[in-house]
C-alpha atoms as a PDB file:
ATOM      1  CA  UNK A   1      27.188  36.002   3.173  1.00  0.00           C
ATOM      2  CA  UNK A   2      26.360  32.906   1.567  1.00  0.00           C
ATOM      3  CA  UNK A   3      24.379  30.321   3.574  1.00  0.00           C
ATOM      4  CA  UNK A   4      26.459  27.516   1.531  1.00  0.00           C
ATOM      5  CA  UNK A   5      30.495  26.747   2.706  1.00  0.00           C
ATOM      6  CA  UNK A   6      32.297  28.102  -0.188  1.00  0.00           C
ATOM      7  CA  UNK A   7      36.163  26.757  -0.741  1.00  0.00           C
ATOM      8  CA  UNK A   8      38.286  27.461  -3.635  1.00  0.00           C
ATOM      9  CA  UNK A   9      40.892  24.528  -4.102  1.00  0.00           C
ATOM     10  CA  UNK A  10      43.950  24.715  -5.720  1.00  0.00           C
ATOM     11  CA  UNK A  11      46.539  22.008  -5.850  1.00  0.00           C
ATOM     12  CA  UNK A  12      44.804  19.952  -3.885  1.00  0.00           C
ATOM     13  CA  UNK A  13      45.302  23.135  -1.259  1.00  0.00           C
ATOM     14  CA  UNK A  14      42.260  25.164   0.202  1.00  0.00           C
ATOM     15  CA  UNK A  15      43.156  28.961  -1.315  1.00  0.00           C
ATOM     16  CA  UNK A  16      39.670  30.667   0.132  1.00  0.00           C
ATOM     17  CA  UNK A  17      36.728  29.927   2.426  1.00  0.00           C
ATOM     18  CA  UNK A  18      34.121  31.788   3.301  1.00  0.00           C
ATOM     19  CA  UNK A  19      32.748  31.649   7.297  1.00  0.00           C
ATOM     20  CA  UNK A  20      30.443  29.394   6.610  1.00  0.00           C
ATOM     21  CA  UNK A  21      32.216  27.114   5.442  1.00  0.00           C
ATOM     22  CA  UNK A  22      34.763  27.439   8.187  1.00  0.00           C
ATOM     23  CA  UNK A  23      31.324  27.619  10.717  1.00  0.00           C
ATOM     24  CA  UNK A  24      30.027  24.423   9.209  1.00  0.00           C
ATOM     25  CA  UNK A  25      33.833  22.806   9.992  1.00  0.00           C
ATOM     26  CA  UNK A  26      34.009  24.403  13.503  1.00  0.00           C
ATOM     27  CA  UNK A  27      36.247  26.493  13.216  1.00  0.00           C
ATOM     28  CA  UNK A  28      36.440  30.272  14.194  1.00  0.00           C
ATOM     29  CA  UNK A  29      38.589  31.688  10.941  1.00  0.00           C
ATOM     30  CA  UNK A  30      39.859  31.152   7.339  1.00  0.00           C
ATOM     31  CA  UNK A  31      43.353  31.680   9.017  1.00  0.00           C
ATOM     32  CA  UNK A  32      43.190  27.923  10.648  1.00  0.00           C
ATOM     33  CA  UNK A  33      42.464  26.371   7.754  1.00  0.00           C
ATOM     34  CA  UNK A  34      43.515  28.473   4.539  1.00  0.00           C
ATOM     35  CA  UNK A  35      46.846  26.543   2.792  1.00  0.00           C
ATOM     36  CA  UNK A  36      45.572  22.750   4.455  1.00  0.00           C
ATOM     37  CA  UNK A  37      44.932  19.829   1.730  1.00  0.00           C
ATOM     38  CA  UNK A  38      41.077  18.916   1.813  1.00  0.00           C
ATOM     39  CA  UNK A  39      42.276  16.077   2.154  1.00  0.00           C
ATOM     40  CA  UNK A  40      42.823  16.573   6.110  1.00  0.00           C
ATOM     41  CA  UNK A  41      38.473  17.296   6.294  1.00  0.00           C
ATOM     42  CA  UNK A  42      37.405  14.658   4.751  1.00  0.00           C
ATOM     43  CA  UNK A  43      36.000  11.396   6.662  1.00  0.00           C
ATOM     44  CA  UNK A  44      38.649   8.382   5.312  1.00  0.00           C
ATOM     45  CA  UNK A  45      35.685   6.447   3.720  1.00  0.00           C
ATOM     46  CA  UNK A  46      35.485   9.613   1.901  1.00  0.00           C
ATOM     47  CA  UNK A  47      38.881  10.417   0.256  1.00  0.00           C
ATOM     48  CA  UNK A  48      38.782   8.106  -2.255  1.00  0.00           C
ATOM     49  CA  UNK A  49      35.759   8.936  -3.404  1.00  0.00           C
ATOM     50  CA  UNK A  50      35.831  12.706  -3.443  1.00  0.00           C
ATOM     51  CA  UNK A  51      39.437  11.909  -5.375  1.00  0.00           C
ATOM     52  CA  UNK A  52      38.095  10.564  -8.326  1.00  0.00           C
ATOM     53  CA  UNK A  53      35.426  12.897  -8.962  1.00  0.00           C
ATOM     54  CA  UNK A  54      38.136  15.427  -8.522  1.00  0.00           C
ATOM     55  CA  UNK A  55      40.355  14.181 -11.069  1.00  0.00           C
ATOM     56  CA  UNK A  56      37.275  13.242 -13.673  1.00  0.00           C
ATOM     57  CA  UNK A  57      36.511  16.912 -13.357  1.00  0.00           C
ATOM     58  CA  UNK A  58      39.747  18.169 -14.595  1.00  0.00           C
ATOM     59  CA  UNK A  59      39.703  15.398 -17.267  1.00  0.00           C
ATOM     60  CA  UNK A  60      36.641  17.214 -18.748  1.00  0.00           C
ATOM     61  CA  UNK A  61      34.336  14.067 -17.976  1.00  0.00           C
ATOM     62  CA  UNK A  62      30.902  14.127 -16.266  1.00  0.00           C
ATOM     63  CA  UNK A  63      30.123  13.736 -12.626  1.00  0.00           C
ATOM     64  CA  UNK A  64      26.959  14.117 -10.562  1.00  0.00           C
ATOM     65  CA  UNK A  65      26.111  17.900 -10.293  1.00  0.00           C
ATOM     66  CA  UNK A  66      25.927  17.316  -6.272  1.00  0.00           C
ATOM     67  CA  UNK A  67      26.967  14.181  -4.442  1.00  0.00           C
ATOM     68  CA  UNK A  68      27.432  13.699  -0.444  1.00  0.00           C
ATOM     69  CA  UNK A  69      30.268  12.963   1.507  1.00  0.00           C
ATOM     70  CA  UNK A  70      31.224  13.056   4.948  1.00  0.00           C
ATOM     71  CA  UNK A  71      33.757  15.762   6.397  1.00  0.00           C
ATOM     72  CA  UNK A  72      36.114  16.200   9.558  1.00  0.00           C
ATOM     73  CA  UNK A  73      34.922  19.004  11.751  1.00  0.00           C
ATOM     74  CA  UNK A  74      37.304  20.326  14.622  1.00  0.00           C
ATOM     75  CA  UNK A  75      37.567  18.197  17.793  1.00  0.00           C
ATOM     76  CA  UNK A  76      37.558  15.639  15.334  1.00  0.00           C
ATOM     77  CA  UNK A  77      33.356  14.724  15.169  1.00  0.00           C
ATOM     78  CA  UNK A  78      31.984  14.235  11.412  1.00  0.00           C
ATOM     79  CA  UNK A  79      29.132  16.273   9.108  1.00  0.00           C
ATOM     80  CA  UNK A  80      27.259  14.987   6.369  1.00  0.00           C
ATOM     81  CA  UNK A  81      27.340  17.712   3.833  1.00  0.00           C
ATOM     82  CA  UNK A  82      26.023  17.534   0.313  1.00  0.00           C
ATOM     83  CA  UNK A  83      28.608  18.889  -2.150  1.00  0.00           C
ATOM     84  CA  UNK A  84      29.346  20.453  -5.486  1.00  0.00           C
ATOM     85  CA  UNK A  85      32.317  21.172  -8.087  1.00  0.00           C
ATOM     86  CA  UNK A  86      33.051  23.792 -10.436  1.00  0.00           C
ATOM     87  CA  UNK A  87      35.794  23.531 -12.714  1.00  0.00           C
ATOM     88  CA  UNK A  88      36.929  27.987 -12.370  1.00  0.00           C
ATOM     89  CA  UNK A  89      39.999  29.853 -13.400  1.00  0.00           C
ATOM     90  CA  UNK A  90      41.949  31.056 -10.118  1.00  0.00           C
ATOM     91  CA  UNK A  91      45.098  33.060 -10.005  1.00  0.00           C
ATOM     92  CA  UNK A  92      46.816  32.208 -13.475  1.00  0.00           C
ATOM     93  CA  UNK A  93      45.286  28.290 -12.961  1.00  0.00           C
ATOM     94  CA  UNK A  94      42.802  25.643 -12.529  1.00  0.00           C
ATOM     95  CA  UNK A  95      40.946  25.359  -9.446  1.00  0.00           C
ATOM     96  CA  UNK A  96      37.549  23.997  -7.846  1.00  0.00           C
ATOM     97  CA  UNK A  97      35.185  26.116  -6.836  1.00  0.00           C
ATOM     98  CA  UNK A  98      33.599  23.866  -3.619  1.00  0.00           C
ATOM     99  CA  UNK A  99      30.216  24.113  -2.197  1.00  0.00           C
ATOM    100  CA  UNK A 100      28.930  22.044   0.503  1.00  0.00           C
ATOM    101  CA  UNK A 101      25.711  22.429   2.822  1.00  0.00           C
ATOM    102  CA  UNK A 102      24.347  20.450   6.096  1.00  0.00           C
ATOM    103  CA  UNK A 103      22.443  17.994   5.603  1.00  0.00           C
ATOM    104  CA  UNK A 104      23.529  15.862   8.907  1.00  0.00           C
ATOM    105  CA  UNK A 105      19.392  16.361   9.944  1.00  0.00           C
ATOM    106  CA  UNK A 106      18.549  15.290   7.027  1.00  0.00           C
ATOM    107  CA  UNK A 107      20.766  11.954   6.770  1.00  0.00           C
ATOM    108  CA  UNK A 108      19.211  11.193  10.388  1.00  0.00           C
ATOM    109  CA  UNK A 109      15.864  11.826   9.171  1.00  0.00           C
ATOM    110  CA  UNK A 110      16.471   9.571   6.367  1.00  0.00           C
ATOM    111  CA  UNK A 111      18.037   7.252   8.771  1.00  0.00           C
ATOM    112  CA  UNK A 112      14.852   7.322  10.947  1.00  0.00           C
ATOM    113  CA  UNK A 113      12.735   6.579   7.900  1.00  0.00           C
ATOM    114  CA  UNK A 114      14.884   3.526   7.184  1.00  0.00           C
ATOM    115  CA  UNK A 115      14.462   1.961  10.405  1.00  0.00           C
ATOM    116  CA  UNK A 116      11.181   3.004  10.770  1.00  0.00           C
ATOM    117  CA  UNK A 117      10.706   0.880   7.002  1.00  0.00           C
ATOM    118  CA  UNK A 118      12.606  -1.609   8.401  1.00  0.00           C
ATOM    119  CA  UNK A 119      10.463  -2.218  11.525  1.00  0.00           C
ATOM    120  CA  UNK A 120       7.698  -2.089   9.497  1.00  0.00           C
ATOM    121  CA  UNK A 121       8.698  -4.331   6.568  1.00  0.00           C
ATOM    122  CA  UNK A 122       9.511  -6.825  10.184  1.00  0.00           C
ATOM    123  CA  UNK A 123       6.379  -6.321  10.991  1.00  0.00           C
ATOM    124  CA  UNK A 124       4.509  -7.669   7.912  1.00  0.00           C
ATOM    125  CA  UNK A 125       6.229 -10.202   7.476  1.00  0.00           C
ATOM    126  CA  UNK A 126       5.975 -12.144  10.869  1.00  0.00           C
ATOM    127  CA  UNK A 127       2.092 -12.053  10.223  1.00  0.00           C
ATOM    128  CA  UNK A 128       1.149 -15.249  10.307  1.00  0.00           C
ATOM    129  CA  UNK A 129      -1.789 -14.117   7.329  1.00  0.00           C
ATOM    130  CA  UNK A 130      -1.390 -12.880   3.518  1.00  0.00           C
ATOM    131  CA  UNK A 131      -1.266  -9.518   3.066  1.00  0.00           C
ATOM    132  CA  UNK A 132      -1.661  -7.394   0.064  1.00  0.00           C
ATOM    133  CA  UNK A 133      -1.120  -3.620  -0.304  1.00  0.00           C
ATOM    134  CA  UNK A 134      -2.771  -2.114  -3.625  1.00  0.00           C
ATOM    135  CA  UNK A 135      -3.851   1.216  -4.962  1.00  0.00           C
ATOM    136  CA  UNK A 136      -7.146   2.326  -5.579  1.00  0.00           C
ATOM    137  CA  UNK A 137      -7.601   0.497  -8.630  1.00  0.00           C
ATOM    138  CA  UNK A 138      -6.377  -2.808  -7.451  1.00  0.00           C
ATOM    139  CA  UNK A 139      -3.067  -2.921  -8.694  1.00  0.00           C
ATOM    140  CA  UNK A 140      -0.519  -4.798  -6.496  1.00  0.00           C
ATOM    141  CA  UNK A 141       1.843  -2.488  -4.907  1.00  0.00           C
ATOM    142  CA  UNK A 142       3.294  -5.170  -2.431  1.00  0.00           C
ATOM    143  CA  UNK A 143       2.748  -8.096  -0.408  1.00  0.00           C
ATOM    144  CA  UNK A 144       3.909 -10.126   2.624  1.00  0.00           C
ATOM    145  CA  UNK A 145       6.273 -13.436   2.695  1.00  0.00           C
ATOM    146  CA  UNK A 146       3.091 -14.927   3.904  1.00  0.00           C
ATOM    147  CA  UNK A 147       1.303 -14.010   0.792  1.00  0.00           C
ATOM    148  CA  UNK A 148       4.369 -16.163  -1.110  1.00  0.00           C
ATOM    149  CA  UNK A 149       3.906 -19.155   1.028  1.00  0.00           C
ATOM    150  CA  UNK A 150       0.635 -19.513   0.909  1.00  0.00           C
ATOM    151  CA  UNK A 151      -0.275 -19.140  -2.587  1.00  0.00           C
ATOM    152  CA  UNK A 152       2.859 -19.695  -4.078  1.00  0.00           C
ATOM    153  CA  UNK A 153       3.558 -16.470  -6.078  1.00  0.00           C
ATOM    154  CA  UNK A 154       6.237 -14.349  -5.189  1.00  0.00           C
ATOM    155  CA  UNK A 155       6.244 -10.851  -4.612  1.00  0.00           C
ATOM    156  CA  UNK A 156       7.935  -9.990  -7.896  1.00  0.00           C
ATOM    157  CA  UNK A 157       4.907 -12.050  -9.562  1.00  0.00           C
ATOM    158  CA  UNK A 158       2.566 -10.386  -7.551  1.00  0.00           C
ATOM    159  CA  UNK A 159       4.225  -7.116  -8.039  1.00  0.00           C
ATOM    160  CA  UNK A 160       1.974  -4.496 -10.181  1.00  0.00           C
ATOM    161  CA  UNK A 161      -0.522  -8.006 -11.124  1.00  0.00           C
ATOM    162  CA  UNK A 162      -4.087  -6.332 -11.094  1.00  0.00           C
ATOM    163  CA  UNK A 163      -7.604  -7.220 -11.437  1.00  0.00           C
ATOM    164  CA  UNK A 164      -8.419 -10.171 -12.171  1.00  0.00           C
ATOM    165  CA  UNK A 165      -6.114 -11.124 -10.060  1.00  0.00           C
ATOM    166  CA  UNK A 166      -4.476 -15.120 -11.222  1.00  0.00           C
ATOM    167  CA  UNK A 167      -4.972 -15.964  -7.128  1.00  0.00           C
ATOM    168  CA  UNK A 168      -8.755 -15.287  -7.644  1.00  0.00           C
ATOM    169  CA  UNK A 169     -10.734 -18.011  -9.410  1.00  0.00           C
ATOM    170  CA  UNK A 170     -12.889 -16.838 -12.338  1.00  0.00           C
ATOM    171  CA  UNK A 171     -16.122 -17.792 -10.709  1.00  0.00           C
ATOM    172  CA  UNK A 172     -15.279 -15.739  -7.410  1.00  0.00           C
ATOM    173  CA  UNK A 173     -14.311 -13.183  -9.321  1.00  0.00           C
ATOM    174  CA  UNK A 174     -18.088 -11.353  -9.267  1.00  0.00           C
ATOM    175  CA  UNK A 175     -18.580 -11.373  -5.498  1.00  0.00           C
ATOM    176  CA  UNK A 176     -15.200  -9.992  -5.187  1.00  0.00           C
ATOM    177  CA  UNK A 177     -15.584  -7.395  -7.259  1.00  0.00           C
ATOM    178  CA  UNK A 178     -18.983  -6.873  -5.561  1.00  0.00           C
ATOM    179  CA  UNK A 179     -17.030  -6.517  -2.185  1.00  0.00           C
ATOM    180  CA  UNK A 180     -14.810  -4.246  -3.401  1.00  0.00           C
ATOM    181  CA  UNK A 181     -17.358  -1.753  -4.278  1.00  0.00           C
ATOM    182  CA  UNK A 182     -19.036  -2.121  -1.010  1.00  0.00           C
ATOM    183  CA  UNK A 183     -15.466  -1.126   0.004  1.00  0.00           C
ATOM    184  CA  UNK A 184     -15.978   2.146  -1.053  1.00  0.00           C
ATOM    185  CA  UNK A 185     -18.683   3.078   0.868  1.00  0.00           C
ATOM    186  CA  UNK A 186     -17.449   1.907   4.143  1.00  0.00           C
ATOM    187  CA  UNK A 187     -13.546   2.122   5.197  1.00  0.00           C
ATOM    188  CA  UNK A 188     -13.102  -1.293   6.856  1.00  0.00           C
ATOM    189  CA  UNK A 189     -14.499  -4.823   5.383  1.00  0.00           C
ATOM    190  CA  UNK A 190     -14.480  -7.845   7.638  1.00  0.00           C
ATOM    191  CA  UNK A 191     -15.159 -11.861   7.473  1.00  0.00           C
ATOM    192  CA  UNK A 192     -15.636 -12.096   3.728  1.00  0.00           C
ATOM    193  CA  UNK A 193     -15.078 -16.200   2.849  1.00  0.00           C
ATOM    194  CA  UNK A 194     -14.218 -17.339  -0.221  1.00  0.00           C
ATOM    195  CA  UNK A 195     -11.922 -19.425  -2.471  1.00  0.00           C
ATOM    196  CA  UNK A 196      -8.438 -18.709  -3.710  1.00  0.00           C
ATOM    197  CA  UNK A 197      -6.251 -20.686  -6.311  1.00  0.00           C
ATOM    198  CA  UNK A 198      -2.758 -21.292  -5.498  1.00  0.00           C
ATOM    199  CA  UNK A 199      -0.003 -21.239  -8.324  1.00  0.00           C
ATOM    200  CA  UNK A 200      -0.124 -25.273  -7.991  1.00  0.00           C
ATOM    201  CA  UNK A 201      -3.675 -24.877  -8.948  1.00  0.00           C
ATOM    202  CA  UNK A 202      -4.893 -25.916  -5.357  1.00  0.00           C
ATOM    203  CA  UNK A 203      -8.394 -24.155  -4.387  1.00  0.00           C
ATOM    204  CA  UNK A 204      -7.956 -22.792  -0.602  1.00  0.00           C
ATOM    205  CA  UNK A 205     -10.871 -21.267   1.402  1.00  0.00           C
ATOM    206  CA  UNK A 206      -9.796 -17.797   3.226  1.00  0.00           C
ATOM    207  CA  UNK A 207     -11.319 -15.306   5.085  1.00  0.00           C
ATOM    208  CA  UNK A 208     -10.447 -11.670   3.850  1.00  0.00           C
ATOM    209  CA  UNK A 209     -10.490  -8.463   5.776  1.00  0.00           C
ATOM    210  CA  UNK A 210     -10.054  -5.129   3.498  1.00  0.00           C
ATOM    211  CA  UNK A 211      -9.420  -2.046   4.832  1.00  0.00           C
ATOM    212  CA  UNK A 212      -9.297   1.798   3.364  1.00  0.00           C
ATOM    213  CA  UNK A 213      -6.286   4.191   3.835  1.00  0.00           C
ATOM    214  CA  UNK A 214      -6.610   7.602   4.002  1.00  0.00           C
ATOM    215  CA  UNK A 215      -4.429  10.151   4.026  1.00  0.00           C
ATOM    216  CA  UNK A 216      -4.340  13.019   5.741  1.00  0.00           C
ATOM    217  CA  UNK A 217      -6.745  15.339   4.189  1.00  0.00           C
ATOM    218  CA  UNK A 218      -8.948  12.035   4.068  1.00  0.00           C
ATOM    219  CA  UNK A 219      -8.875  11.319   0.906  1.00  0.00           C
ATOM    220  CA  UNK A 220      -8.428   7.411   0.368  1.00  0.00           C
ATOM    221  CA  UNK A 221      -4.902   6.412  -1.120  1.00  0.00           C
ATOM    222  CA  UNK A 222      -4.633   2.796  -0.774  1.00  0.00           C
ATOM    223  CA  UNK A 223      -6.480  -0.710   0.217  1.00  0.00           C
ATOM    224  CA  UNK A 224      -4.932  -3.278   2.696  1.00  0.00           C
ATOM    225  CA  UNK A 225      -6.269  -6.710   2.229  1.00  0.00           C
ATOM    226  CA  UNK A 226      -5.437  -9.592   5.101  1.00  0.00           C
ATOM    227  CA  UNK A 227      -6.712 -13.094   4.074  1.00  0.00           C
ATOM    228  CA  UNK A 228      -6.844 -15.904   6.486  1.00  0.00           C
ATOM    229  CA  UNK A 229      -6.528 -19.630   5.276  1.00  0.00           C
ATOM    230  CA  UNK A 230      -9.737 -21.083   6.648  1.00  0.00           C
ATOM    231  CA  UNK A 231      -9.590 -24.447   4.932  1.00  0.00           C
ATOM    232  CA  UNK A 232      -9.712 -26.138   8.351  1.00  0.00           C
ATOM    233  CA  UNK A 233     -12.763 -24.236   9.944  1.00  0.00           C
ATOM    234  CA  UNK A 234     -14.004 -25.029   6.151  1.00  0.00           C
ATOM    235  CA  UNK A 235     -13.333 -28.805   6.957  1.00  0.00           C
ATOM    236  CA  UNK A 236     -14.523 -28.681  10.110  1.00  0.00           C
ATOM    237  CA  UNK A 237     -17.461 -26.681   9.105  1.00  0.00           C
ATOM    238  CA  UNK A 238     -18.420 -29.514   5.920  1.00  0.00           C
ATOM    239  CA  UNK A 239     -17.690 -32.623   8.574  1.00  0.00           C
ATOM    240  CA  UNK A 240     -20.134 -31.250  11.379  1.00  0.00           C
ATOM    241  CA  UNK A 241     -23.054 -30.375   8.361  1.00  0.00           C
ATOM    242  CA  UNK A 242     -22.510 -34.057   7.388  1.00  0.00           C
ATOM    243  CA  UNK A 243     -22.827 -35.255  11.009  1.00  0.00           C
ATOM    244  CA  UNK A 244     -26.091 -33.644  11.295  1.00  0.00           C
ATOM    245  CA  UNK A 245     -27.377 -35.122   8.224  1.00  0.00           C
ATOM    246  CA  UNK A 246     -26.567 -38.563   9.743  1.00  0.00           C
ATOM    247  CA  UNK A 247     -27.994 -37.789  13.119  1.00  0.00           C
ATOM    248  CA  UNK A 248     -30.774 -35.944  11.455  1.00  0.00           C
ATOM    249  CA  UNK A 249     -31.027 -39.675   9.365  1.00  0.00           C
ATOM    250  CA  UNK A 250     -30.916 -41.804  12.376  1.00  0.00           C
ATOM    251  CA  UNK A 251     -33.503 -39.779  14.312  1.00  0.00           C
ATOM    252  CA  UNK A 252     -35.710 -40.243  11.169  1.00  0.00           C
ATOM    253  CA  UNK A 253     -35.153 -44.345  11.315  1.00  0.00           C
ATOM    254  CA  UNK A 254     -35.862 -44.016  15.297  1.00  0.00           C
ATOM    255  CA  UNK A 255     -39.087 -42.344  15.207  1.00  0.00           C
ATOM    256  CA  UNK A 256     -40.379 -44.426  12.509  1.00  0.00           C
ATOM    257  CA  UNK A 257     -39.382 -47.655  14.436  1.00  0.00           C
ATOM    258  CA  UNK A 258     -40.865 -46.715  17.339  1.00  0.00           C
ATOM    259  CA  UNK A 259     -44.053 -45.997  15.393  1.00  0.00           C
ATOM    260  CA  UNK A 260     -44.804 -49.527  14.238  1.00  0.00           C
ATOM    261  CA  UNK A 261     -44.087 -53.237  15.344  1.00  0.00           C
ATOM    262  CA  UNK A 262     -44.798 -54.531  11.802  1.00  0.00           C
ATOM    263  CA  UNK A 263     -41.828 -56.790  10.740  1.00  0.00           C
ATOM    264  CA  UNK A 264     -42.244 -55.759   7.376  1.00  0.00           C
ATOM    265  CA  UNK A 265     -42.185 -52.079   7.739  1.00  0.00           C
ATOM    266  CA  UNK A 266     -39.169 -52.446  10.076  1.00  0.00           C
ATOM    267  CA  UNK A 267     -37.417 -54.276   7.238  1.00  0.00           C
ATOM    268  CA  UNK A 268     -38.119 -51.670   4.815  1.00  0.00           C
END
């Protein structure tokens, strides 16, 4: 009645199952596969492997109390199963007592997660800003291979860094703590400008966007933080204040020319 297959190997040689074991294999009885080496269930990517752990169990020498491999059901299809030894006494000798469960939902699940990750992980890194995942105190749980290329730390250097952070300048370092705390009062942050050092020691301009995760009781778990290299709006922004200026200059000089026809107030 257990709801675990249950074999009892001898000599390589399946002595007893229970009908689970022969329900998880897909087959009706013990009678079809009672007296058959394991060896004919198990996936060929898996013989090997089961092997050794077979033999380091009757050697006496430690192996992982359960460990998953991939068995042979009838009509030939495949099961993941997770798996256990015990090293028993069985009819005058040594045998393995072998338990194995289901887990092919589980190994698509996980599989599913994976690509999910995957797709994700993709996604991150074909943004064309940084990005920088941390926890609630700031520390750097991970970050984008934008992040790398524009500031020129790696993710293993950025990797657990927290505040103050060696990409944030000293004297920025008060309005973006500041920002931070305004943070957690609202969920989402937008359009805050200000500088950034690079590992070469270059000061960038960059817009940064901060948002808070909850989970789903709605408790916050994590902040996302997207910066934007703005040096060229920043450029832009200097050159057109400095064209002003000189228009502002010139229109200045006009007005007082037009005011006077003195030659030597025109000269000054």
């Amino acid at each position: 009645h257990s709801p675990y297959g249950i074999c009892i190997l001898q000599n390589d040689r399946m002595a007893v199952v229970n009908p689970t074991f022969c329900r998880l294999l897909g087959y009706r009885s013990g009678e079809e596969v009672v007296g058959k080496e394991i060896r004919e269930f198990l996936d060929q990517g898996s013989r090997m492997f089961f092997s050794l752990l077979q033999h380091r169990v009757f050697r006496g020498e430690a192996i992982p109390m359960r460990f998953e491999i991939r068995m042979l059901r009838h009509g030939g299809s495949t099961i993941d199963v997770e798996t256990s030894f015990a090293l028993i006494w069985y009819r005058g000798g040594p045998a393995l007592n072998l338990t194995i469960s289901d887990i092919t939902d589980r190994k698509e699940l996980e599989k599913r997660l994976t690509d999910s990750e995957s797709l994700l992980r993709n996604v991150i890194n074909s943004m064309v800003d940084a990005l920088i995942i941390t926890d609630l105190q700031g520390k750097v749980l991970d970050v984008n291979d934008e992040f790398q290329r524009f500031t020129g730390f790696t993710r293993r250097e950025a990797f657990a860094a927290e505040i103050p952070y060696p990409w944030v300048p000293e004297e920025s370092l008060p309005s973006f703590m500041s920002w931070l705390e305004k943070l957690r009062e609202h969920n989402v942050l937008r359009d805050f400008d200000f500088t950034w050092l690079r590992k070469s020691g270059e000061r960038v301009s960059v817009s940064l966007n901060t948002t808070l995760l909850r989970n789903a009781a709605g408790d916050p778990v994590l902040m996302v933080n997207i910066a934007r290299d703005i040096s060229e709006r920043q450029a832009s922004r200097e050159e057109l204040s400095r064209q002003l200026q000189r228009l502002q200059v010139l229109y200045d000089l006009s007005s007082e020319l037009t005011e006077t026809m003195n030659p030597d107030d025109i000269a000054r």
